[in-house]
C-alpha atoms as a PDB file:
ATOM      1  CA  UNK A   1     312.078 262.430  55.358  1.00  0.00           C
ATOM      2  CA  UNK A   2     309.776 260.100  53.622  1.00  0.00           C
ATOM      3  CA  UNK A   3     310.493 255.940  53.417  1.00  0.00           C
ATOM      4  CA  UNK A   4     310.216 255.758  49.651  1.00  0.00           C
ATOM      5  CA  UNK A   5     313.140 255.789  47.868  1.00  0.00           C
ATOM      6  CA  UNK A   6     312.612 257.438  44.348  1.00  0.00           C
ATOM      7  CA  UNK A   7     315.261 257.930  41.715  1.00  0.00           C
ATOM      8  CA  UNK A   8     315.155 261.015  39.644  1.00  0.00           C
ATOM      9  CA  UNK A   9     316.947 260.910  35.830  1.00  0.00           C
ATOM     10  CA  UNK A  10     317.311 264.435  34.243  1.00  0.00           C
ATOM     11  CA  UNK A  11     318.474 264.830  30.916  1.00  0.00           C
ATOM     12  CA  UNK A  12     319.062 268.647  30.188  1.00  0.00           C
ATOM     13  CA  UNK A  13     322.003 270.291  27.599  1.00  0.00           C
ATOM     14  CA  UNK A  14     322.797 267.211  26.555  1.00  0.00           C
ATOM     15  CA  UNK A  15     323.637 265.588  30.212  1.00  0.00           C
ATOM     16  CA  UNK A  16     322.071 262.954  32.160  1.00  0.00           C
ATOM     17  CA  UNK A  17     321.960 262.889  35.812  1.00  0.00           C
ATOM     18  CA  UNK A  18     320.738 260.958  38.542  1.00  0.00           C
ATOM     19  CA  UNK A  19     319.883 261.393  41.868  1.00  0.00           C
ATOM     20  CA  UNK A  20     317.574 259.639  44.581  1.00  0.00           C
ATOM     21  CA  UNK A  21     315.605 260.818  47.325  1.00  0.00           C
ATOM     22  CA  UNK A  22     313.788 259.301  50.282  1.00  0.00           C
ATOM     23  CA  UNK A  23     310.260 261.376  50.170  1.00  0.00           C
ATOM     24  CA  UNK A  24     306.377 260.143  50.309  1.00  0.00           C
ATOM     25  CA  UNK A  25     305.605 260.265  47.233  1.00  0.00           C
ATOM     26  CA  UNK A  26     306.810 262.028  43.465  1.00  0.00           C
ATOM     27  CA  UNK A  27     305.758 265.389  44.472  1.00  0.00           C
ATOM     28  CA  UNK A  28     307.716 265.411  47.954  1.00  0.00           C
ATOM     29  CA  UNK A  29     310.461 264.050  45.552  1.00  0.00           C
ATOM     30  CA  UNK A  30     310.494 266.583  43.209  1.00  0.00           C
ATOM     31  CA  UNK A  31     311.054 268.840  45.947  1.00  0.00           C
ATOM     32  CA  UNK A  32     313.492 266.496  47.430  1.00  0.00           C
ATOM     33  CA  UNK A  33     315.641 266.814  44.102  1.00  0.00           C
ATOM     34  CA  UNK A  34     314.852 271.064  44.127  1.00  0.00           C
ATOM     35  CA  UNK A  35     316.323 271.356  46.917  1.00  0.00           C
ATOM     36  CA  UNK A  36     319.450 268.977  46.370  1.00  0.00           C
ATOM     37  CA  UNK A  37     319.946 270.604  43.170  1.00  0.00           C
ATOM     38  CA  UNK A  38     320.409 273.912  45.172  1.00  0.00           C
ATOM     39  CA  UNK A  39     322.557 272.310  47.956  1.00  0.00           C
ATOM     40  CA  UNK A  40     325.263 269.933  45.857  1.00  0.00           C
ATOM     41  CA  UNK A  41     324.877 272.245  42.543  1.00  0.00           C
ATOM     42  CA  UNK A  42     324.842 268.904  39.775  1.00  0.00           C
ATOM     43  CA  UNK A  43     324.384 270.714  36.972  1.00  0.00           C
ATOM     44  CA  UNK A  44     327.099 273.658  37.492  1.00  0.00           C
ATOM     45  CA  UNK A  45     325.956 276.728  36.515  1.00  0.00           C
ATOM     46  CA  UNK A  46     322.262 275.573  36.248  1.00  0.00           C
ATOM     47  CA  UNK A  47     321.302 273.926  39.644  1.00  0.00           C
ATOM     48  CA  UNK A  48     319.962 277.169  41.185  1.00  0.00           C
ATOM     49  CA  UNK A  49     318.196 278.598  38.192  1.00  0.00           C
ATOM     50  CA  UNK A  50     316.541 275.117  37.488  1.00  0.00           C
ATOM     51  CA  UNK A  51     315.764 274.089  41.145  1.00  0.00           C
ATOM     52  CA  UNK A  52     313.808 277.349  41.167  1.00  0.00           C
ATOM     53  CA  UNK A  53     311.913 276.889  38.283  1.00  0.00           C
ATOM     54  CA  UNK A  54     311.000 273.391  39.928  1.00  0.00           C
ATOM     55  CA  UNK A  55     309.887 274.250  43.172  1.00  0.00           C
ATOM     56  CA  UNK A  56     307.724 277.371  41.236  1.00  0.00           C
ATOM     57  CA  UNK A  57     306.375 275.015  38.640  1.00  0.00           C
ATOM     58  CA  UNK A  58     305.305 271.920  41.091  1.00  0.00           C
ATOM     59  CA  UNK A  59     301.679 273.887  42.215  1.00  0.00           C
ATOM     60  CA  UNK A  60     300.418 274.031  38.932  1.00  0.00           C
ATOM     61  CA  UNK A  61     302.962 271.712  36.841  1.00  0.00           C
ATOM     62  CA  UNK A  62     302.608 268.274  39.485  1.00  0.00           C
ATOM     63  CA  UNK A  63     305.016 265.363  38.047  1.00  0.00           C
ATOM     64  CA  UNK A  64     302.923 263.788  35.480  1.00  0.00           C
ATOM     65  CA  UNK A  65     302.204 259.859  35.265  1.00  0.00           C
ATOM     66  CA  UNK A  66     303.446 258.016  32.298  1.00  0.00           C
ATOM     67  CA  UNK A  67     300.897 255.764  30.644  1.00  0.00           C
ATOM     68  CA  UNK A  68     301.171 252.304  31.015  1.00  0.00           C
ATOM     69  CA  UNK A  69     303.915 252.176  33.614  1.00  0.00           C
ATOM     70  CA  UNK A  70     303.514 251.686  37.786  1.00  0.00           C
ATOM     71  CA  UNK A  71     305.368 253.784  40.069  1.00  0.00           C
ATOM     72  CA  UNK A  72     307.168 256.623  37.104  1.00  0.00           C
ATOM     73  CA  UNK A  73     306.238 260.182  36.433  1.00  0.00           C
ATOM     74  CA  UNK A  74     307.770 263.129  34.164  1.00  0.00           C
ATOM     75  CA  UNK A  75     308.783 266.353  35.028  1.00  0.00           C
ATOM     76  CA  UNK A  76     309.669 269.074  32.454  1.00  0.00           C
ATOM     77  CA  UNK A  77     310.313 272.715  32.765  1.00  0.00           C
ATOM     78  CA  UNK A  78     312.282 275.504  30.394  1.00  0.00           C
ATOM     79  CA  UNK A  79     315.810 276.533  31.263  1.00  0.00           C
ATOM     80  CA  UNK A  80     316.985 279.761  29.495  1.00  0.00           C
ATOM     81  CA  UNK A  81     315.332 278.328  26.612  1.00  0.00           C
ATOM     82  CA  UNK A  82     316.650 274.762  26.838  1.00  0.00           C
ATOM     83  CA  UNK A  83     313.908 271.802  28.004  1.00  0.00           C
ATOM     84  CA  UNK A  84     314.362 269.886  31.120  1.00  0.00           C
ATOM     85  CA  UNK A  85     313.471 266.293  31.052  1.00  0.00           C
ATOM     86  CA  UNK A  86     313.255 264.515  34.573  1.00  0.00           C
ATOM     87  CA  UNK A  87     311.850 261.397  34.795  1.00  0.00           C
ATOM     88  CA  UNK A  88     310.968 260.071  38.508  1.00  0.00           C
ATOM     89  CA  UNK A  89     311.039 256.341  39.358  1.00  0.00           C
ATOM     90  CA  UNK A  90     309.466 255.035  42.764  1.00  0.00           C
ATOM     91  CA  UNK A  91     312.576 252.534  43.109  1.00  0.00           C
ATOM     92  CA  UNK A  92     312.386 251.213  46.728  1.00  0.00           C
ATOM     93  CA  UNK A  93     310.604 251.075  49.851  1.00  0.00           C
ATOM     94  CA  UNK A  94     313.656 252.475  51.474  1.00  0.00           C
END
């Protein structure tokens, strides 16, 4: 476990949800969230289908920075033809 704390909005079919994960930085987080997404299942029906299309997508699809702002990326992927939205905020040293 990494000693950053980063917190992960997702907006996706019209839902927001939030999460945070300890990891070393926004990629490790990203696969933080994957793989709570799989565990706890947030998103009902969804959680498995989109923490796989996360964890495929992070090689060539890295959280992206946002310009002009320290310490936030973006993550995006398609779900059955609906767009995922995750923003990822480094939030705390711990």
């Amino acid at each position: 476990m990494g000693n950053r704390r980063f917190t992960v909005v997702c907006e996706f079919r019209g839902g927001t949800y939030v999460s945070q994960h300890f990891a070393e930085d926004e990629r490790q987080a990203a696969q933080q969230w994957a793989e709570y997404l799989k565990r706890d299942r947030p998103i009902s029906r969804a959680s498995t289908y989109l923490a796989k299309t996360v964890a495929a997508d992070l090689p060539e699809r890295p959280p992206v920075p946002l310009d002009g702002l320290s310490g936030v990326w973006c993550l995006s992927a398609l779900c059955g033809g609906d767009l995922m939205l995750a923003n990822i905020i480094h939030s705390g040293p711990s």
